[in-house]
N, C-alpha and C. Protein backbone atom coordinates (compact mmCIF):
# COMPACT_ATOMS: atom_id res chain seq x y z
N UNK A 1 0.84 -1.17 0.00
CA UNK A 1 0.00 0.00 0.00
C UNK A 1 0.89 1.24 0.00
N UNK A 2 0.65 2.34 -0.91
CA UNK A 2 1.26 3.31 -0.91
C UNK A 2 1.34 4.28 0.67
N UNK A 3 2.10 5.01 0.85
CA UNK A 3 2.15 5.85 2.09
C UNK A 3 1.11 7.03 1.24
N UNK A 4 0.14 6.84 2.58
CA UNK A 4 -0.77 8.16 2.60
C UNK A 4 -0.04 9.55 2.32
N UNK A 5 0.13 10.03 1.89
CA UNK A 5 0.10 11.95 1.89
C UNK A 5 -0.52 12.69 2.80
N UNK A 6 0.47 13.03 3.38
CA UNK A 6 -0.32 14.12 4.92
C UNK A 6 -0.48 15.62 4.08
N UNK A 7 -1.27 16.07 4.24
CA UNK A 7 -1.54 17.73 4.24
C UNK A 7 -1.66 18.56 5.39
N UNK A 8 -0.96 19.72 5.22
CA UNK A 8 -0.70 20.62 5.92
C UNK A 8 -2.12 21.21 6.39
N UNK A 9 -2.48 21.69 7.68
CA UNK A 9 -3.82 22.57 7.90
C UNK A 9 -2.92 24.14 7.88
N UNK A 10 -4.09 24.85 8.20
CA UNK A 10 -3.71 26.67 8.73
C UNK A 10 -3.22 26.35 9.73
N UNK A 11 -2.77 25.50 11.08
CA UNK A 11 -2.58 25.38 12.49
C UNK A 11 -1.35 24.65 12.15
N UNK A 12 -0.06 25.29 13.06
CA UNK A 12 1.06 24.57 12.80
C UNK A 12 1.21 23.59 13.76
N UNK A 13 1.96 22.17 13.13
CA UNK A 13 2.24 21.08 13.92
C UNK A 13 0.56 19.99 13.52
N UNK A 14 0.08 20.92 13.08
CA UNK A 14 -1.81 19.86 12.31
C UNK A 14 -1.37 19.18 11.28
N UNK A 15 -2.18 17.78 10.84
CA UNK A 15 -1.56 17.69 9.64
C UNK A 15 -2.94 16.39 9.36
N UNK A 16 -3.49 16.07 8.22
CA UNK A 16 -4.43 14.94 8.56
C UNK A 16 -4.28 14.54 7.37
N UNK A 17 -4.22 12.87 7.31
CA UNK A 17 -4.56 12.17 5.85
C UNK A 17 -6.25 11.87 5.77
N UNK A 18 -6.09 11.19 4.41
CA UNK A 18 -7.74 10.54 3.85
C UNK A 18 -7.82 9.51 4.20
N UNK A 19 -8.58 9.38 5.03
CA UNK A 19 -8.74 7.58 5.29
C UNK A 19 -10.26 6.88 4.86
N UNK A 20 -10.78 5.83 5.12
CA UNK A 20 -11.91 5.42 4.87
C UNK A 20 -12.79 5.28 6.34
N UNK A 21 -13.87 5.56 6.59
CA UNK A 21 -14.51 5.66 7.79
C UNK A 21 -15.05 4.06 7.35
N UNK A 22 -15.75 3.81 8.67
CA UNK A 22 -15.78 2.66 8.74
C UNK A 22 -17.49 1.99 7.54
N UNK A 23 -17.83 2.92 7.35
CA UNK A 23 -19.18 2.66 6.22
C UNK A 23 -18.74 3.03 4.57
N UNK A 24 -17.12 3.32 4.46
CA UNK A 24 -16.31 3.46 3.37
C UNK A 24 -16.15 4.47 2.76
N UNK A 25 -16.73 5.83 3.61
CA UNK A 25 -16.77 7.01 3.16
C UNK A 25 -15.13 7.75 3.10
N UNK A 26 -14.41 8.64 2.25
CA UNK A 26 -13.93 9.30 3.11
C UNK A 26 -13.83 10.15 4.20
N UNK A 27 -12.82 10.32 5.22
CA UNK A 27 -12.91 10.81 6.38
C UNK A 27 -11.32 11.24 6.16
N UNK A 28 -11.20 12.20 7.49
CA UNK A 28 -10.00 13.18 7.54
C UNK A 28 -9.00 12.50 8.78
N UNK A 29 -7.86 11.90 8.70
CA UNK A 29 -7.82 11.51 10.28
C UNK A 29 -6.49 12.69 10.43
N UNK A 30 -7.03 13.01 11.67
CA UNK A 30 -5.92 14.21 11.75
C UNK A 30 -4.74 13.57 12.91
N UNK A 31 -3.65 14.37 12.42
CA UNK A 31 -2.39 13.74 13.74
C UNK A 31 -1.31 15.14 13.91
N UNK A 32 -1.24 15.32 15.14
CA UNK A 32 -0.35 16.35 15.78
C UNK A 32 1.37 15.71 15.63
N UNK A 33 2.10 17.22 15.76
CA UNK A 33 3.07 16.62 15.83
C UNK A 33 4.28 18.04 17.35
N UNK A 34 4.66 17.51 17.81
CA UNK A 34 5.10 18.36 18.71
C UNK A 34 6.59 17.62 18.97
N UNK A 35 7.26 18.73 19.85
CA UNK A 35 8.72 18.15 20.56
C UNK A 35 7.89 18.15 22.14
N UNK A 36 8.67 17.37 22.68
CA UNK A 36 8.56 16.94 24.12
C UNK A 36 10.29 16.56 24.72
N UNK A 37 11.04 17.11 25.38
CA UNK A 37 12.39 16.79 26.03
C UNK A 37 13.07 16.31 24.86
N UNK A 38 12.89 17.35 24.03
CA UNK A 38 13.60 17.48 22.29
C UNK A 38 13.53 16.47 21.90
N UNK A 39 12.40 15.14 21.97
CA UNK A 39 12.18 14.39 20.80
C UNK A 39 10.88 14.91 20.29
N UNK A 40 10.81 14.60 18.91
CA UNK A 40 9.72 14.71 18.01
C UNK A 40 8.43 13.52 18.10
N UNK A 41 7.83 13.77 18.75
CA UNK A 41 6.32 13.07 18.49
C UNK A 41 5.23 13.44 17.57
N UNK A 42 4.71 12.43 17.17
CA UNK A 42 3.46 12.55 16.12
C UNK A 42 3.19 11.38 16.62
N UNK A 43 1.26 11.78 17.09
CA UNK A 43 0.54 11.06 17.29
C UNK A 43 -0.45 11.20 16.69
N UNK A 44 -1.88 10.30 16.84
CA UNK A 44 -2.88 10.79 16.30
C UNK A 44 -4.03 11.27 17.06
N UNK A 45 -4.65 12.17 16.51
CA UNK A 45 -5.22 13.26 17.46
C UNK A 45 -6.62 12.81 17.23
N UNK A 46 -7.63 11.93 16.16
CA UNK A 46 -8.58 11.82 15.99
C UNK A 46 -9.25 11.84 14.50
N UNK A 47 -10.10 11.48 14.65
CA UNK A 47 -10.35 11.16 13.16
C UNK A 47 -11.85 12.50 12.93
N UNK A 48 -12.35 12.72 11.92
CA UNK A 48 -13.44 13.63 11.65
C UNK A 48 -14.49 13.68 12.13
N UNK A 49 -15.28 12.31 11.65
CA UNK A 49 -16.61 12.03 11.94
C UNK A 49 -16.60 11.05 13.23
N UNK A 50 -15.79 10.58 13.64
CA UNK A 50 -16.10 9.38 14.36
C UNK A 50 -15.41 9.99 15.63
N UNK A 51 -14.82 10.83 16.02
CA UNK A 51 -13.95 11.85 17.22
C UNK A 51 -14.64 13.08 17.25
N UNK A 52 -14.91 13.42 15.75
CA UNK A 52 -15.81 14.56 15.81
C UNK A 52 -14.28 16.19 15.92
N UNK A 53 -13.34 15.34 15.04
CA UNK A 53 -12.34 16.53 15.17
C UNK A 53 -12.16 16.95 13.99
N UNK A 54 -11.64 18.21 14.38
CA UNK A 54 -11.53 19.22 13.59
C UNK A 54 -9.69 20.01 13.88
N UNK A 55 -9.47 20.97 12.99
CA UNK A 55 -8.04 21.27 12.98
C UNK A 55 -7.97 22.07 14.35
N UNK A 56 -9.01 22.95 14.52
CA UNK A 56 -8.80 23.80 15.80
C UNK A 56 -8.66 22.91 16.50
N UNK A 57 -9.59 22.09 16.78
CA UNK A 57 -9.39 20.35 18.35
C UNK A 57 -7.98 20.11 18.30
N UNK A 58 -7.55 20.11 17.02
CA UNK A 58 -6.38 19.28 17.04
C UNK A 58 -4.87 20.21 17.47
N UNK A 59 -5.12 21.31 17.13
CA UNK A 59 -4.60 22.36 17.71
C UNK A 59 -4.38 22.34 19.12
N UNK A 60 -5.88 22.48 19.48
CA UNK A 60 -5.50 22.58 21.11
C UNK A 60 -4.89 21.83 21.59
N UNK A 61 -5.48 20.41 21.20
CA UNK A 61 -5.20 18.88 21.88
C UNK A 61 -3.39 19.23 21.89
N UNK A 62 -2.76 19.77 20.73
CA UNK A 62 -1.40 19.95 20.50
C UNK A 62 -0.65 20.97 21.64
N UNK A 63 -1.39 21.57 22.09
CA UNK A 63 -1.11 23.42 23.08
C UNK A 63 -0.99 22.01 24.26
N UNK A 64 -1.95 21.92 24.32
CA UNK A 64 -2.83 21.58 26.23
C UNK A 64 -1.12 19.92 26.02
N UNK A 65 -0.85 19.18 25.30
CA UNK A 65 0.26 18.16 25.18
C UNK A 65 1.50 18.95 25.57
N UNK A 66 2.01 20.08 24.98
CA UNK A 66 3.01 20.72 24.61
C UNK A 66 3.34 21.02 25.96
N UNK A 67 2.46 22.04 27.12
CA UNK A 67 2.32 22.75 27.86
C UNK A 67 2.37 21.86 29.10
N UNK A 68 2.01 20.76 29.00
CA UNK A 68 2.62 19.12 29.79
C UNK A 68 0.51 19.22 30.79
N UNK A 69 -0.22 19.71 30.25
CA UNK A 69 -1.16 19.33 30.90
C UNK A 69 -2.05 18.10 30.75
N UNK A 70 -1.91 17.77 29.54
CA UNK A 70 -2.17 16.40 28.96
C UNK A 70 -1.28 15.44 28.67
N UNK A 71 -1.69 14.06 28.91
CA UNK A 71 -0.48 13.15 28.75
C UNK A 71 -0.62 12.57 27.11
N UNK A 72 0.85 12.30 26.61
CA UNK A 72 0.48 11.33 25.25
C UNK A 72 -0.20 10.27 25.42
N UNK A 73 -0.02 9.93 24.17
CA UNK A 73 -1.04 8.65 23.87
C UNK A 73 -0.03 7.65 23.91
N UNK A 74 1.09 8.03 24.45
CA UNK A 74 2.14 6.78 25.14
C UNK A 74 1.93 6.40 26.50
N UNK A 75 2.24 7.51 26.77
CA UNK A 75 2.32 8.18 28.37
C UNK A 75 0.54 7.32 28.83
N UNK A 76 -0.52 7.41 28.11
CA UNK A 76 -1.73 7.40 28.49
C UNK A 76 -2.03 5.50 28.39
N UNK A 77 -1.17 4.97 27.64
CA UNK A 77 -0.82 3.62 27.39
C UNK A 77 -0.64 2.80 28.81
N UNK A 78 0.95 3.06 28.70
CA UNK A 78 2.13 2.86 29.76
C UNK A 78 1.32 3.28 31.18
N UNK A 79 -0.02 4.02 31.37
CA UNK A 79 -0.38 4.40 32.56
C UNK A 79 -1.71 3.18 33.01
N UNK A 80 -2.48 2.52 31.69
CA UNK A 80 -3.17 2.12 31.45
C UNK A 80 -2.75 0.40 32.08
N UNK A 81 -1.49 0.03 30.99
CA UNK A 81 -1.10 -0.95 31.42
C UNK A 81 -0.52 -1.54 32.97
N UNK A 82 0.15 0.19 33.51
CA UNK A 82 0.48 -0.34 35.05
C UNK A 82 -0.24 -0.65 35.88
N UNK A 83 -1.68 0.17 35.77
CA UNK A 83 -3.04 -0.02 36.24
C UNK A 83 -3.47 -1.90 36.25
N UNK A 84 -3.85 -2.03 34.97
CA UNK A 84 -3.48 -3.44 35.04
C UNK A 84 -3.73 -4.23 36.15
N UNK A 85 -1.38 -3.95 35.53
CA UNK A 85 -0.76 -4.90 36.03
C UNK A 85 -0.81 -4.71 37.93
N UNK A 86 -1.31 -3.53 38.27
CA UNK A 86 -1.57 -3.62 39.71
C UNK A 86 -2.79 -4.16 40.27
N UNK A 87 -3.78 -3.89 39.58
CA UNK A 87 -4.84 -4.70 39.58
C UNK A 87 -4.64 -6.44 39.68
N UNK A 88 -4.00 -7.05 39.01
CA UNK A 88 -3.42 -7.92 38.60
C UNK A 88 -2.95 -8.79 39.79
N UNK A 89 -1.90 -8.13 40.43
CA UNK A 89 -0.72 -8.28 41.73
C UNK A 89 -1.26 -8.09 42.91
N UNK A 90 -3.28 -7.32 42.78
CA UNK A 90 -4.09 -7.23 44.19
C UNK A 90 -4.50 -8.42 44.34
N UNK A 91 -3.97 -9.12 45.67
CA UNK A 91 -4.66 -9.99 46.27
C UNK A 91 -6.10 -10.04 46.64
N UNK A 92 -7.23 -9.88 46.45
CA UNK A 92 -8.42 -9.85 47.11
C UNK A 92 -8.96 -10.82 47.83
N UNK A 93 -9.66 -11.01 48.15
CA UNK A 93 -10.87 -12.31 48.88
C UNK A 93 -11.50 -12.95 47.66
N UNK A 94 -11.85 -12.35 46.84
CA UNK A 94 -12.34 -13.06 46.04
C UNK A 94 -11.42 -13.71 45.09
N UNK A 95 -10.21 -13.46 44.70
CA UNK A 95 -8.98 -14.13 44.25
C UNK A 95 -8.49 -15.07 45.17
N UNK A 96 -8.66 -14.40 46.61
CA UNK A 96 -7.85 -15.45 47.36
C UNK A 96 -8.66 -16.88 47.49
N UNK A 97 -9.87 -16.83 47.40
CA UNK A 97 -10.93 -17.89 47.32
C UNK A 97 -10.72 -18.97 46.45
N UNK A 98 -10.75 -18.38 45.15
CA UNK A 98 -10.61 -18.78 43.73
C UNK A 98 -9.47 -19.78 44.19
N UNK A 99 -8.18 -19.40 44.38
CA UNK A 99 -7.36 -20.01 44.55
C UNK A 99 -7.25 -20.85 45.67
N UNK A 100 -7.99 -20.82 46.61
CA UNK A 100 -8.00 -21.81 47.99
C UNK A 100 -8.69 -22.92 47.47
N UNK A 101 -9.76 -22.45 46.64
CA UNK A 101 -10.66 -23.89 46.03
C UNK A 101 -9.70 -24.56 45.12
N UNK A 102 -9.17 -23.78 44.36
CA UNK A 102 -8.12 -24.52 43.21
C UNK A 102 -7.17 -25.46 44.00
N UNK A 103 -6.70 -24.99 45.01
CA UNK A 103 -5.70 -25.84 45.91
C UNK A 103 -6.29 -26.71 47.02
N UNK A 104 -7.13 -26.96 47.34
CA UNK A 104 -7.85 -27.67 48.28
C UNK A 104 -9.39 -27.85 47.69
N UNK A 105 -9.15 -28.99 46.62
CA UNK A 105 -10.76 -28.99 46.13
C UNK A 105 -11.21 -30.24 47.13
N UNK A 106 -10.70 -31.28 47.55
CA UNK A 106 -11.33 -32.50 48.50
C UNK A 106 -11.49 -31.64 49.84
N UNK A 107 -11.94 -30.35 49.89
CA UNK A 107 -12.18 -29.85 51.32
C UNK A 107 -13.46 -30.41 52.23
N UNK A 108 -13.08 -30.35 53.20
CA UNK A 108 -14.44 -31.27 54.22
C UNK A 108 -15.50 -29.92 54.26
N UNK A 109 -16.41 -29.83 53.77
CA UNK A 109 -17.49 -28.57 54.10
C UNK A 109 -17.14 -27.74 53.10
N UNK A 110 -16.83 -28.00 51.78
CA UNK A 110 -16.57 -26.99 50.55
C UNK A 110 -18.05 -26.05 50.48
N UNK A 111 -19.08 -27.35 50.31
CA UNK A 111 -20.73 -26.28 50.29
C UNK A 111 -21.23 -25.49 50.87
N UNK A 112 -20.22 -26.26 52.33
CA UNK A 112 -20.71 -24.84 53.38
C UNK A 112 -19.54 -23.89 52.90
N UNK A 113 -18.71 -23.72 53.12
CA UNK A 113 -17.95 -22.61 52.49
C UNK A 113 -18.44 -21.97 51.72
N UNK A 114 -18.68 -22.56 50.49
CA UNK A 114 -19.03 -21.85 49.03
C UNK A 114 -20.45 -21.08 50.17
N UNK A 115 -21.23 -21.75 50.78
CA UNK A 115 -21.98 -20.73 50.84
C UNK A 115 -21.91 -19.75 51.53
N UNK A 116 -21.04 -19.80 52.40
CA UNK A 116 -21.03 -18.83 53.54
C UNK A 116 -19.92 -17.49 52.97
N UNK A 117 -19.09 -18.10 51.56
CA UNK A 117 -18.33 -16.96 50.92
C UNK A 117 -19.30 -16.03 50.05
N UNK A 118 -19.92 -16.83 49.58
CA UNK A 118 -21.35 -16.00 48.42
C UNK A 118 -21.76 -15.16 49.23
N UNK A 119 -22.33 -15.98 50.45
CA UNK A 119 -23.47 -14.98 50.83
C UNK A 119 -23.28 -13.72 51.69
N UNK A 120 -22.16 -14.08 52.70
CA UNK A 120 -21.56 -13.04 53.85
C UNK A 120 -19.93 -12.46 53.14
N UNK A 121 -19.38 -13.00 53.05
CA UNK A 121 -17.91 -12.57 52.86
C UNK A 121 -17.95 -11.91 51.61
N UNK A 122 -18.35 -12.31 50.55
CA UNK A 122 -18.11 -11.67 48.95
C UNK A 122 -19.12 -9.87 49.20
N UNK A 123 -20.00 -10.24 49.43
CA UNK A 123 -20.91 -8.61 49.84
C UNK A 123 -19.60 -7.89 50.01
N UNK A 124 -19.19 -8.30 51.35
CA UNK A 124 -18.71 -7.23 52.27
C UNK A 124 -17.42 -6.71 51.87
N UNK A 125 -16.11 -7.82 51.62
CA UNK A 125 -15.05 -7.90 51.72
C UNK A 125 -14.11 -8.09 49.78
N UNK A 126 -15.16 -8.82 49.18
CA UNK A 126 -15.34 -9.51 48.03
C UNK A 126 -13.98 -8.87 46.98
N UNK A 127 -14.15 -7.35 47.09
CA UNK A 127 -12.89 -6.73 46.45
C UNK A 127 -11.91 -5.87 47.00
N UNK A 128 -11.55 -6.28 48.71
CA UNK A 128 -10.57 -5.73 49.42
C UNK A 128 -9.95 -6.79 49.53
N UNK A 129 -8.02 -6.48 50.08
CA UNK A 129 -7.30 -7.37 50.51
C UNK A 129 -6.99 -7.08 51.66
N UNK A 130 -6.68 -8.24 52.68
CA UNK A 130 -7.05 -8.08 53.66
C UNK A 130 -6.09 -7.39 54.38
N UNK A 131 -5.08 -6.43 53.58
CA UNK A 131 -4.45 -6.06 54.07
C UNK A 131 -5.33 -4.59 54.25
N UNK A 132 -6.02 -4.50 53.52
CA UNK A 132 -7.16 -3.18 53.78
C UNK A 132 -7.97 -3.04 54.95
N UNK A 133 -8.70 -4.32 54.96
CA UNK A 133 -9.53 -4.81 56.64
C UNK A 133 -9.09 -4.23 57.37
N UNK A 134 -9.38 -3.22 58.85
CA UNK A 134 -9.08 -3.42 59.58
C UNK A 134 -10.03 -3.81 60.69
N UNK A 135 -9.75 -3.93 62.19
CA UNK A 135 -10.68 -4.68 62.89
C UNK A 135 -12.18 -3.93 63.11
N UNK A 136 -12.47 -3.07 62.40
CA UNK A 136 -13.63 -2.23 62.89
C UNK A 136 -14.51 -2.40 61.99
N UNK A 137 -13.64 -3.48 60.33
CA UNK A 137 -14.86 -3.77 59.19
C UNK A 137 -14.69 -5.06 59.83
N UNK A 138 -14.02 -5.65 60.06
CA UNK A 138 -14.48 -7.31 61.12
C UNK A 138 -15.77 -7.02 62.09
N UNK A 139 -15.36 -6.23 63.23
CA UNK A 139 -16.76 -6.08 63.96
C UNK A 139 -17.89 -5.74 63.36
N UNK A 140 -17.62 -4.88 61.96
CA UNK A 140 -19.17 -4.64 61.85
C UNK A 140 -20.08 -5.74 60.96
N UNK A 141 -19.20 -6.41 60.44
CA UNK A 141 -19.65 -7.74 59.92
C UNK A 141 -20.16 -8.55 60.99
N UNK A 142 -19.05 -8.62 61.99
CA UNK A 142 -19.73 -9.64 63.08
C UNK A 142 -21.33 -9.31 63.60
N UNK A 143 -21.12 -7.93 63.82
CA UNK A 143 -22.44 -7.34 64.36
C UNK A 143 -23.43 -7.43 63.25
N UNK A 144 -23.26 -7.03 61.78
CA UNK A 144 -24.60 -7.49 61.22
C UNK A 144 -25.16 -8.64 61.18
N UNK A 145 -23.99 -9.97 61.01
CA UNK A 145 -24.50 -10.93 60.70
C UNK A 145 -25.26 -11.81 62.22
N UNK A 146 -24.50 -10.83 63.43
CA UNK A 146 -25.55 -11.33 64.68
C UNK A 146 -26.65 -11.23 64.62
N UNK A 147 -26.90 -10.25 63.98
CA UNK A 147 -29.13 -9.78 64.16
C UNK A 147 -29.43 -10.47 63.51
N UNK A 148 -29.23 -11.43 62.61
CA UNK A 148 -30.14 -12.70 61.61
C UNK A 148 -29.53 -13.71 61.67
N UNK A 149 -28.26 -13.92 62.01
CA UNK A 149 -28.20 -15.35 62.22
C UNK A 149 -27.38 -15.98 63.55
N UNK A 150 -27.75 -17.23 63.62
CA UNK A 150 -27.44 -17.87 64.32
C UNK A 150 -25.59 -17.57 64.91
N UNK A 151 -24.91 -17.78 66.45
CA UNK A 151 -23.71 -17.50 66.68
C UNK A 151 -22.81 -18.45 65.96
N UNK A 152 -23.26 -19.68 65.81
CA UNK A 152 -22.41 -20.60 65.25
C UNK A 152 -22.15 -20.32 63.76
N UNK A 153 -23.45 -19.66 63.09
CA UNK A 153 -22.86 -19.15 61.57
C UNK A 153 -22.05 -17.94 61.84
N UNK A 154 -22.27 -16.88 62.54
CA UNK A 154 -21.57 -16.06 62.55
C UNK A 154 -19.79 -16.43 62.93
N UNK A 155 -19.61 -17.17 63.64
CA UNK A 155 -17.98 -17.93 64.10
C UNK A 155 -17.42 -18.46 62.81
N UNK A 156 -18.35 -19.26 62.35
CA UNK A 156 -18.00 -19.72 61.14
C UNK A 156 -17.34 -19.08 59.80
N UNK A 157 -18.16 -18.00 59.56
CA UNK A 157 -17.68 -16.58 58.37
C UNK A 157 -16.55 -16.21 59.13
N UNK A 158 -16.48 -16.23 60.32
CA UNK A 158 -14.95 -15.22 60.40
C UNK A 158 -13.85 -16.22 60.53
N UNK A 159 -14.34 -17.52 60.70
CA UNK A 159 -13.24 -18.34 61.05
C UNK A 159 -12.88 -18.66 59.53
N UNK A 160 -13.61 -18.85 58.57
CA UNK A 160 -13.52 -18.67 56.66
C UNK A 160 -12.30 -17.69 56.22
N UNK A 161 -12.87 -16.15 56.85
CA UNK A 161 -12.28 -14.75 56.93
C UNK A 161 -10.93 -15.33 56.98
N UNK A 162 -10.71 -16.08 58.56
CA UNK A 162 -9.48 -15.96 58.54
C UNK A 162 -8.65 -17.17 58.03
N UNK A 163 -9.17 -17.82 57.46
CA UNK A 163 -8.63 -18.83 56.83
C UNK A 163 -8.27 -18.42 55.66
N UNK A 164 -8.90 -17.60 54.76
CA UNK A 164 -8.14 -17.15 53.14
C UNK A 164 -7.07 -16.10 53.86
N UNK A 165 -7.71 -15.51 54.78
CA UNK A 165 -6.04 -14.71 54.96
C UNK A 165 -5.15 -15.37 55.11
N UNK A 166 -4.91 -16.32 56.48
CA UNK A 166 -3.94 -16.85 56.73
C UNK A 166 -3.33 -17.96 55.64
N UNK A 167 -3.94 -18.47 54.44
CA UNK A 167 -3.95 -19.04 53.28
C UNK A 167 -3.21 -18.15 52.44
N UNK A 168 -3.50 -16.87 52.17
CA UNK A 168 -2.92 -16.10 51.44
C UNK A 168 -1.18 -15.82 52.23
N UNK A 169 -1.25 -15.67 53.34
CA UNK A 169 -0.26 -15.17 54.17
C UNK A 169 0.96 -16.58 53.53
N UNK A 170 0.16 -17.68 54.09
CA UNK A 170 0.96 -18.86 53.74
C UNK A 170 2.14 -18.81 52.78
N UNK A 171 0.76 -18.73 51.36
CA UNK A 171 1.45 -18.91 50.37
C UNK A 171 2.24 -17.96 49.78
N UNK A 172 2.70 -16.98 50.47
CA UNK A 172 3.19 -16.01 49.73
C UNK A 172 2.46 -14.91 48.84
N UNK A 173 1.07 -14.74 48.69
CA UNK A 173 0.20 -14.15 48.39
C UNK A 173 0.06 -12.29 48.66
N UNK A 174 0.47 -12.10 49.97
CA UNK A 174 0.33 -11.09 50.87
C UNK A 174 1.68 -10.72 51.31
N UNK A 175 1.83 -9.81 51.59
CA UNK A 175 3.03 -9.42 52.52
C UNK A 175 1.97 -9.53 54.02
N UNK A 176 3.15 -9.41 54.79
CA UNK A 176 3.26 -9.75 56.16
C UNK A 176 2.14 -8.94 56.71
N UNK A 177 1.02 -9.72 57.46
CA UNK A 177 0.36 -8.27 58.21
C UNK A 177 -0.50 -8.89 59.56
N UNK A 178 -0.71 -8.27 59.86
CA UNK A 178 -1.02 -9.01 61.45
C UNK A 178 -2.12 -9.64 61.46
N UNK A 179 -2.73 -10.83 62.26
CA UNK A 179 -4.03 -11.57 62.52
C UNK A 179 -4.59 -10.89 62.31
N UNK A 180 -6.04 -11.10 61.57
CA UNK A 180 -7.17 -10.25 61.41
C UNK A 180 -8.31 -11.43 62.57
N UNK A 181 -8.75 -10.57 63.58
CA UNK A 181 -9.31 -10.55 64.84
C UNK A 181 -10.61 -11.30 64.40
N UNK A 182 -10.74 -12.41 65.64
CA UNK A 182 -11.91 -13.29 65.26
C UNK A 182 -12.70 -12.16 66.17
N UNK A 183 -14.10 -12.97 66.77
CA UNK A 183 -15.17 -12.37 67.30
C UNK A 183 -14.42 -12.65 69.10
N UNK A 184 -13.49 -13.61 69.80
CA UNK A 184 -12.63 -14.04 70.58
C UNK A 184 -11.76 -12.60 70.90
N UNK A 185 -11.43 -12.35 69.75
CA UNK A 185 -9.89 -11.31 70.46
C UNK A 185 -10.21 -10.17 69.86
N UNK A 186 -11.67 -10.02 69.48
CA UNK A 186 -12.05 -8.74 69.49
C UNK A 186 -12.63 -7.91 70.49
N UNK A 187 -12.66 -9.16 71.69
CA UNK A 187 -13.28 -8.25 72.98
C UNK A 187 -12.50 -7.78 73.70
């Protein structure tokens, strides 16, 4: 395929080729070009109909980059992906679960588990790690789940609680962090 031909706009550093929009029309896709810590970047700033840009947009988009208030579309990448990958590297309860079942599937009382993680632990805790917990979201779990149920279910969820922690702790999952407090050594 031949290299497109960029054209120059009235706005310096603008520049947009012809492309095909996606119903086969032509369309304008425009791309900036600026220095940043004296290298030369050209990115693309947006296309006509489908961004809804125009040379002035692309202008600014070029000022507001230049002026360091906006990040590139590298910079906006590379920020995207670390996100991720931290996401990724969070231990949660609900990861740590996943993986306790994967490693201990002949468990004695899996059903009760599974249910007592669905129903009490995933609500509450479901996308914190327990390095987030501290003992005052333990008590208030303990305390809701006293007004409807029975003490022996309530012992049970926290004794669960502390079993994916100390599971996670085990395996290397978590960095180091102190017992998370049954309903016992919370008094």
């Amino acid at each position: 395929m031949p290299k497109m031909k960029r054209v120059r706009t009235k706005y310096p550093g603008v520049y947009y080729i012809i492309g095909k929009s996606k119903t086969g029309k032509p369309e304008k896709i425009y791309y900036i070009v600026y220095r940043k810590d004296g290298k030369q970047i050209e990115e693309k700033a947006g296309r006509q109909y489908q961004n809804d840009m125009t040379p002035a947009r692309a202008s600014q988009l070029r000022a507001r980059r230049i002026e360091g208030r906006d990040t590139s579309n590298r910079e906006k990448r590379e920020l995207k992906k670390a996100r991720a990958e931290d996401l990724n590297a969070r231990w949660t309860f609900n990861r740590l679960w996943r993986e306790y079942l994967n490693q201990k599937p002949n468990l004695k009382g899996v059903v009760n588990d599974k249910n007592r993680f669905m129903n009490y632990i995933l609500p509450a805790f479901g996308d914190k790690t327990p390095c987030e917990i501290v003992p005052l979201d333990v008590d208030r779990l303990r305390i809701n789940l006293g007004k409807r149920l029975e003490p022996g279910t309530v012992r049970n969820v926290l004794e669960l609680l502390r079993r994916l922690s100390n599971f996670g702790q085990a395996k290397h999952f978590l960095k180091l962090l102190k017992r998370i407090p049954t309903h016992r050594q919370a008094k």
